[in-house]
Each structure stands twice: as C-alpha cells, then as structure tokens.
N, C-alpha and C. Protein backbone atom coordinates (compact mmCIF):
# COMPACT_ATOMS: atom_id res chain seq x y z
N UNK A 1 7.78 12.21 0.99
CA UNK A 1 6.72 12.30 0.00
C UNK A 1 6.22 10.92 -0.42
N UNK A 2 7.16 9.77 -0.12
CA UNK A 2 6.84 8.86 -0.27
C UNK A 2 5.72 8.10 0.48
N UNK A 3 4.49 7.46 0.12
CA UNK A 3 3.74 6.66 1.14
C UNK A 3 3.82 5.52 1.58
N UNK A 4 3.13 5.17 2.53
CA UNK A 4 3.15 4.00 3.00
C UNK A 4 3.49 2.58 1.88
N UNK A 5 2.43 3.07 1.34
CA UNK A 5 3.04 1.33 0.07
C UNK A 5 4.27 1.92 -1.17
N UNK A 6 4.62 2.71 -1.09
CA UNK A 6 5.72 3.32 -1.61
C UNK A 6 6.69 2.60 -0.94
N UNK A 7 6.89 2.46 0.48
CA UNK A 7 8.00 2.28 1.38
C UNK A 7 7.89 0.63 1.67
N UNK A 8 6.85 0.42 1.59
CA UNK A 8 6.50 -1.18 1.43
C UNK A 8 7.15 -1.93 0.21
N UNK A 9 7.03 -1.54 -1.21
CA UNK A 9 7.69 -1.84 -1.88
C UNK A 9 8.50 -1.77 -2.11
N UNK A 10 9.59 -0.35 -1.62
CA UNK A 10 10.89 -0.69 -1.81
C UNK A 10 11.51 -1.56 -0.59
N UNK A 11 11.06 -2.11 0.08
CA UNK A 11 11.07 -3.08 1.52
C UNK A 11 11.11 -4.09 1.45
N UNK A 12 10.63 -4.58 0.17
CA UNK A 12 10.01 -6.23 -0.40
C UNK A 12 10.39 -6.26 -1.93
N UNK A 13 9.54 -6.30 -2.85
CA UNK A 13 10.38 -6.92 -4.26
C UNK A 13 10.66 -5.98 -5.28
N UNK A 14 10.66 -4.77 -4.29
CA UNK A 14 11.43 -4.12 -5.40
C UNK A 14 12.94 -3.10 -4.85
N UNK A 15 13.17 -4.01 -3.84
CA UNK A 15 14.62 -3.39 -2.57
C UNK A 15 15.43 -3.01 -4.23
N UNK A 16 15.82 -3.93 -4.92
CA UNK A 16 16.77 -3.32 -5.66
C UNK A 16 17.22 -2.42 -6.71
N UNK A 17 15.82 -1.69 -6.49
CA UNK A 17 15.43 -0.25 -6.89
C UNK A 17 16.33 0.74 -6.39
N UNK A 18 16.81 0.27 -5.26
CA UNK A 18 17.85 1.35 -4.61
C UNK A 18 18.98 0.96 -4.81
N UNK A 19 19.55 0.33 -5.79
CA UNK A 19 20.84 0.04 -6.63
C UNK A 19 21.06 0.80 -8.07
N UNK A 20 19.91 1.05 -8.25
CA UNK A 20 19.43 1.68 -9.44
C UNK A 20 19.79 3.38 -9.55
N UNK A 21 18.70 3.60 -8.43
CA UNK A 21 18.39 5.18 -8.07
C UNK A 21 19.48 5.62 -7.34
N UNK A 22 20.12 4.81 -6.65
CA UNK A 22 21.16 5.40 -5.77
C UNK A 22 21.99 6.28 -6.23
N UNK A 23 22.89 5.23 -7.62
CA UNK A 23 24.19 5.69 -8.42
C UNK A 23 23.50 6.91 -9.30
N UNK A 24 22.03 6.90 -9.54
CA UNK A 24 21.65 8.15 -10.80
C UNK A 24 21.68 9.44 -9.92
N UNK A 25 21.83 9.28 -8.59
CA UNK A 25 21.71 10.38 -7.42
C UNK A 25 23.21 10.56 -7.76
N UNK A 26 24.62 10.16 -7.21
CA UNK A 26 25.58 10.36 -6.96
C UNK A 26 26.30 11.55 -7.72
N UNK A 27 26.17 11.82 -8.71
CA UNK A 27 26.65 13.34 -8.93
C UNK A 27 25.48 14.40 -8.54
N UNK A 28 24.35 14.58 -8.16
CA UNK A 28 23.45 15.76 -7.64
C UNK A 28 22.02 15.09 -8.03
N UNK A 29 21.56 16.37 -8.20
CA UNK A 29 20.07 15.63 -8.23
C UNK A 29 19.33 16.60 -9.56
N UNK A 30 20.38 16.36 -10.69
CA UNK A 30 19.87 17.43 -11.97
C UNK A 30 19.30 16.80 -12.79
N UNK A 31 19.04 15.17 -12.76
CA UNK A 31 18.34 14.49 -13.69
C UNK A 31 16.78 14.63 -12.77
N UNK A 32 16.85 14.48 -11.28
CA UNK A 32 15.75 14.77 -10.93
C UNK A 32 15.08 16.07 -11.48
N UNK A 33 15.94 17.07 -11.33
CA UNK A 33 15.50 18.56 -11.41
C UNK A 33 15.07 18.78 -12.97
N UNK A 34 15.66 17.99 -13.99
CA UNK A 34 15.52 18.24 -15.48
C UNK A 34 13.97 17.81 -15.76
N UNK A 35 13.76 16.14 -15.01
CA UNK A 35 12.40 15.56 -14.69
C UNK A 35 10.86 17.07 -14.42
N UNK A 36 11.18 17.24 -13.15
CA UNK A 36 10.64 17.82 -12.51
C UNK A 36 10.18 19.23 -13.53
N UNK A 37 11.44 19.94 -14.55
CA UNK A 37 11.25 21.09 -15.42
C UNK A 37 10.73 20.16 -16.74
N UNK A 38 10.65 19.17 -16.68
CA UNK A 38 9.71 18.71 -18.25
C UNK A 38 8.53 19.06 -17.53
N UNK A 39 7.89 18.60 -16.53
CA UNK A 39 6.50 18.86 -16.25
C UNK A 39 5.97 19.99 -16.74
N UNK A 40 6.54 21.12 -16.91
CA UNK A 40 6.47 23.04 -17.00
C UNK A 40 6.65 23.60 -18.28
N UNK A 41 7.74 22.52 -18.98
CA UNK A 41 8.40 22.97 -19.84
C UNK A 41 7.79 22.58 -21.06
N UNK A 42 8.05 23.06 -22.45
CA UNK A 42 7.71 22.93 -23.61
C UNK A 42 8.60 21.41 -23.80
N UNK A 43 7.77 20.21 -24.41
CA UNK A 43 8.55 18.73 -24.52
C UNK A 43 9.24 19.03 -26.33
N UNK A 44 8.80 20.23 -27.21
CA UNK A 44 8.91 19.94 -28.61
C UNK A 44 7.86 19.30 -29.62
N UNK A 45 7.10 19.03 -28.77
CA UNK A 45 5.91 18.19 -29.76
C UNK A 45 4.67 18.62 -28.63
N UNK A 46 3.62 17.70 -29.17
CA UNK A 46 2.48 18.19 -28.14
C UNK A 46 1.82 16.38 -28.46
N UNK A 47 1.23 16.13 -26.80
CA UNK A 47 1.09 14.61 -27.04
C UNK A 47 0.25 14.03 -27.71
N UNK A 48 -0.68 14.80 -28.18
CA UNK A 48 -1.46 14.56 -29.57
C UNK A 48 -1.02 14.20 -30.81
N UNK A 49 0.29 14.58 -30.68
CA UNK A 49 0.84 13.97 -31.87
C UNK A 49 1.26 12.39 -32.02
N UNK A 50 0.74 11.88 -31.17
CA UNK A 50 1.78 10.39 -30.92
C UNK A 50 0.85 9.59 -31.24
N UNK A 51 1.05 8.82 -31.97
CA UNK A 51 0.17 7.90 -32.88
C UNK A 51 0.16 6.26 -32.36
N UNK A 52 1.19 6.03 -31.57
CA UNK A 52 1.21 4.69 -30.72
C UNK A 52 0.01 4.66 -29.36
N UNK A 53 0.04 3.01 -29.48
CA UNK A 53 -0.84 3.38 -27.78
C UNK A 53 0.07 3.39 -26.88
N UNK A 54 -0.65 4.20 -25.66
CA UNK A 54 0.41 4.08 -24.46
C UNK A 54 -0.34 4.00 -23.73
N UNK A 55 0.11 3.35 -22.36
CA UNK A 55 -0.26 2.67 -21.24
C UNK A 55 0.32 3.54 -20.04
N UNK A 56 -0.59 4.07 -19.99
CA UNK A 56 -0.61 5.58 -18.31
C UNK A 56 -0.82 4.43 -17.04
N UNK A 57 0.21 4.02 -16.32
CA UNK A 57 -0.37 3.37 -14.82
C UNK A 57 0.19 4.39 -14.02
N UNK A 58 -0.60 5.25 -13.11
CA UNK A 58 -0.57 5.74 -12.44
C UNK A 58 -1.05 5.44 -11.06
N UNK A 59 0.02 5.80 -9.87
CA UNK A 59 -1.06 5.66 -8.39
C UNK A 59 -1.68 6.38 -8.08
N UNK A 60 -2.74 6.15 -7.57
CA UNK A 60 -3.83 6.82 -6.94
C UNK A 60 -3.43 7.55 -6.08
N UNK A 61 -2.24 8.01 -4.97
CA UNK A 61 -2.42 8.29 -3.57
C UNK A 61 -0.77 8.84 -4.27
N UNK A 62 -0.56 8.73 -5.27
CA UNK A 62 1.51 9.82 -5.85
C UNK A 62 1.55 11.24 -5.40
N UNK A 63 2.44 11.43 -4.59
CA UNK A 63 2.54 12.41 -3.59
C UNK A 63 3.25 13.13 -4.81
N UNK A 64 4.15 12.66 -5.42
CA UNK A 64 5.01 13.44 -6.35
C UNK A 64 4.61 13.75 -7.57
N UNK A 65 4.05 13.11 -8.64
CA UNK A 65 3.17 13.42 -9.52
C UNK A 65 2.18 13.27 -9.31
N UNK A 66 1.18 14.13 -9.35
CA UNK A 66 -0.42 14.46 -9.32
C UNK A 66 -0.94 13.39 -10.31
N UNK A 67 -1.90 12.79 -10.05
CA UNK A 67 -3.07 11.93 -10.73
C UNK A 67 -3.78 12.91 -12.20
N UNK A 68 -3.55 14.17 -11.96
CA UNK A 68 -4.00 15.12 -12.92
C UNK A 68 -3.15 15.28 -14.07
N UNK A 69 -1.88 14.79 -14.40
CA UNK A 69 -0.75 14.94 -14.77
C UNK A 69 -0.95 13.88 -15.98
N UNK A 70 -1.73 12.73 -15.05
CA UNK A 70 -1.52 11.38 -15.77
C UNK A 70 -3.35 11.59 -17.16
N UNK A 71 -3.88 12.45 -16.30
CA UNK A 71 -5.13 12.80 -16.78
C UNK A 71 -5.07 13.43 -17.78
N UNK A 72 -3.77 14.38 -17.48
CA UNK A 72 -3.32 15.41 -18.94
C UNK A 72 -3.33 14.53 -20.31
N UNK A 73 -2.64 13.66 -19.61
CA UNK A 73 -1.77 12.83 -20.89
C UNK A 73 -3.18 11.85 -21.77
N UNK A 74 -3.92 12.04 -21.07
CA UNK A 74 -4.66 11.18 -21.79
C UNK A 74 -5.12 11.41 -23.41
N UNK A 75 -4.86 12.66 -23.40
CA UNK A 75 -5.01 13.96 -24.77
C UNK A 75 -4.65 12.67 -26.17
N UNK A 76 -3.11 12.35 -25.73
CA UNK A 76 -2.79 11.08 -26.32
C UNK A 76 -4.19 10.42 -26.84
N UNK A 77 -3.89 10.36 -28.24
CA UNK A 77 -5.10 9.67 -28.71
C UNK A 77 -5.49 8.07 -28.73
N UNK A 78 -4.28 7.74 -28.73
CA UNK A 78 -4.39 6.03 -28.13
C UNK A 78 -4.16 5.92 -26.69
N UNK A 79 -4.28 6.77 -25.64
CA UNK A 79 -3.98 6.58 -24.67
C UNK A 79 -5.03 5.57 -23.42
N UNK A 80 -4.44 5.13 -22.72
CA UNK A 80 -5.35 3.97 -21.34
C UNK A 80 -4.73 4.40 -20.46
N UNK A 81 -5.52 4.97 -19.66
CA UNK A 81 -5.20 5.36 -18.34
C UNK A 81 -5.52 4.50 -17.16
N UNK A 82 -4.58 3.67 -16.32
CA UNK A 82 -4.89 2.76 -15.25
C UNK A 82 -4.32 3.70 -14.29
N UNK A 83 -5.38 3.93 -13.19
CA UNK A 83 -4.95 4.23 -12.04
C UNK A 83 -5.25 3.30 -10.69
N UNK A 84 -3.88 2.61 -9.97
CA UNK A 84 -3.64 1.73 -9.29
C UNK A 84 -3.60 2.30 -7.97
N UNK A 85 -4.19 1.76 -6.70
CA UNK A 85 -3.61 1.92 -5.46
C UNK A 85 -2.14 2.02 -5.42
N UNK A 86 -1.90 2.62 -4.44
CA UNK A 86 -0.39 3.29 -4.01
C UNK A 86 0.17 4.42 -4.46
N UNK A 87 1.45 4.64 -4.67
CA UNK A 87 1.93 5.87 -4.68
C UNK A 87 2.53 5.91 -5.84
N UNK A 88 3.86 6.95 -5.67
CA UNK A 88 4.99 6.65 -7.23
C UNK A 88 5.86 5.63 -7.20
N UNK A 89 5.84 5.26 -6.40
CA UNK A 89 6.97 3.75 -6.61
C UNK A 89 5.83 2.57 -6.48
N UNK A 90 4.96 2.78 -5.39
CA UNK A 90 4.83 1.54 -5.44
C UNK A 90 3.73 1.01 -6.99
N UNK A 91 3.64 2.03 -7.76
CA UNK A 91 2.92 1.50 -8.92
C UNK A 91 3.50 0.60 -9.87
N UNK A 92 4.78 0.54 -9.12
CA UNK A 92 6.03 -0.67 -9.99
C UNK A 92 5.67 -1.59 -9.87
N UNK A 93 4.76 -2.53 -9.02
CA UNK A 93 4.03 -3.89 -8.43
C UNK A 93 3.12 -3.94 -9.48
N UNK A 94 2.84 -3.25 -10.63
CA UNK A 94 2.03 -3.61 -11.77
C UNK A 94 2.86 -3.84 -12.99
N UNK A 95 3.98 -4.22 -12.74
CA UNK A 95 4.97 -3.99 -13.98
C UNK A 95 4.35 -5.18 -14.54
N UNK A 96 4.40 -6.16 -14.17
CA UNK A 96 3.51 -7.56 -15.00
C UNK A 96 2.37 -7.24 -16.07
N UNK A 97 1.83 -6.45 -15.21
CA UNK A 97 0.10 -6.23 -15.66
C UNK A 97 0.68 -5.10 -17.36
N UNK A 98 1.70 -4.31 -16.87
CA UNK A 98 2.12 -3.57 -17.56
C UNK A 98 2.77 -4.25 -19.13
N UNK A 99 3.78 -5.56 -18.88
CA UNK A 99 4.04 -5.69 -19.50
C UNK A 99 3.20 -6.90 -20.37
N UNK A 100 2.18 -7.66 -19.98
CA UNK A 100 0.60 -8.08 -20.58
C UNK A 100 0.35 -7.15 -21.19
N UNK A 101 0.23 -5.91 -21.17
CA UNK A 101 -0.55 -5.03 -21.70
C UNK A 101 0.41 -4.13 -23.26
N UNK A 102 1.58 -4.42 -23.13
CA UNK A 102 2.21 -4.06 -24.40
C UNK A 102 2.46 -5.97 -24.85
N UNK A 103 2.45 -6.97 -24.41
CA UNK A 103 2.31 -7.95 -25.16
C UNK A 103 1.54 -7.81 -25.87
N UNK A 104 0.41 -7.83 -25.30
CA UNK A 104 -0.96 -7.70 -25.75
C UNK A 104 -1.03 -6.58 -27.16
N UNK A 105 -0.82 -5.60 -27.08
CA UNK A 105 -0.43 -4.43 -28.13
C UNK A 105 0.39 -5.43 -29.44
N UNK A 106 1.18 -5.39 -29.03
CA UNK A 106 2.57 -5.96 -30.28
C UNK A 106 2.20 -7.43 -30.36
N UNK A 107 1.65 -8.29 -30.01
CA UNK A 107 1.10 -9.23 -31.21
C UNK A 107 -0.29 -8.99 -31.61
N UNK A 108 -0.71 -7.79 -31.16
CA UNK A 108 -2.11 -7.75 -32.64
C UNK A 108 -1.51 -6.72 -33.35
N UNK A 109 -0.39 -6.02 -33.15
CA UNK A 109 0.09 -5.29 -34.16
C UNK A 109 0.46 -6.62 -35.15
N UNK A 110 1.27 -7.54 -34.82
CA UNK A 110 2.12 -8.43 -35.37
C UNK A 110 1.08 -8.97 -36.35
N UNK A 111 -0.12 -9.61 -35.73
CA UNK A 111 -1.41 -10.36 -37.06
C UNK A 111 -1.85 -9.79 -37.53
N UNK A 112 -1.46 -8.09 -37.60
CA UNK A 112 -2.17 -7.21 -38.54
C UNK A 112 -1.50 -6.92 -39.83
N UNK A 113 0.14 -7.49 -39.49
CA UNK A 113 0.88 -7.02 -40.53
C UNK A 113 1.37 -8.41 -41.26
C-alpha cells in the first residue's frame, strides 16, 4: 500500500522509522487495528469542538488514509490543510515545514499574552 516515495523515504532519512514501528508491531497489530477503528468509530467529542489550530499535512497519492479523511477534519475550526506530494510516510519529509508552522503558532500565541 505503500508508494513509491513512501519506500524512498524510508530508504533515505527516514530508515530509522523502522526502529520505531518495528517494536510497536511485535506483540500483533492491535494498535494498528484500534487506529484503523477510530476512523469509524465515535472519538467522544466531535472536531468542532477543538479550539486550537491544527496543522493537517497530508499526501496527496496515501494509499492508506484517503485525502478525504484529511478533508473531513477540516470541520476543525482553526484547521490548515497542506496537502503534499507522496504518500503516508513519505509526508514525514515535511516535518521541518511542520514544525515552522507550530513555531510559528506558539510565538504569536506567546506576544499575545
């Protein structure tokens, strides 16, 4: 399910992603499966309720979560939706851009208070 730049990135700078994911595999695959039943499932709240901004980077071409998913979420009233070339992993190659973008957040929170 994975794509091409999915497999590219875990190939190059983000190999040690599979040090990570490996050991969360080793007893079964029920944190995957718990993942997979939030999508369906009632979360307890509804995302309209969330009063922070959040930062949606999604790939364009995610075999595993749908681009529509990330579209849902936009309901979120502070929400930004970036959708990046590649897949579900390889949207990790924006973690920079990602984390500019909550810098960016938390010091104009910071000169506001």
């Amino acid at each position: 399910m994975f794509t091409p730049a999915d497999h590219a990135a875990l190939a190059s700078s983000w190999s040690w992603f599979h040090c990570v994911a490996g050991p969360a595999l080793e007893h079964g695959p029920g944190g995957m499966i718990d993942d997979d039943l939030a999508y369906v499932s009632p979360w307890g709240f509804a995302p309209e309720q969330i009063q922070q901004p959040v930062l949606l980077l999604h790939g364009e071409d995610d075999r595993i979560v749908p681009v529509a998913h990330a579209e849902w979420l936009r309901r979120i009233p502070q929400a930004e939706l970036r959708c990046v070339p590649g897949g579900h992993l390889s949207v990790m190659i924006h973690a920079a851009e990602a984390l500019d973008w909550l810098y960016g957040h938390l010091s104009a929170q910071y000169a506001r208070n």
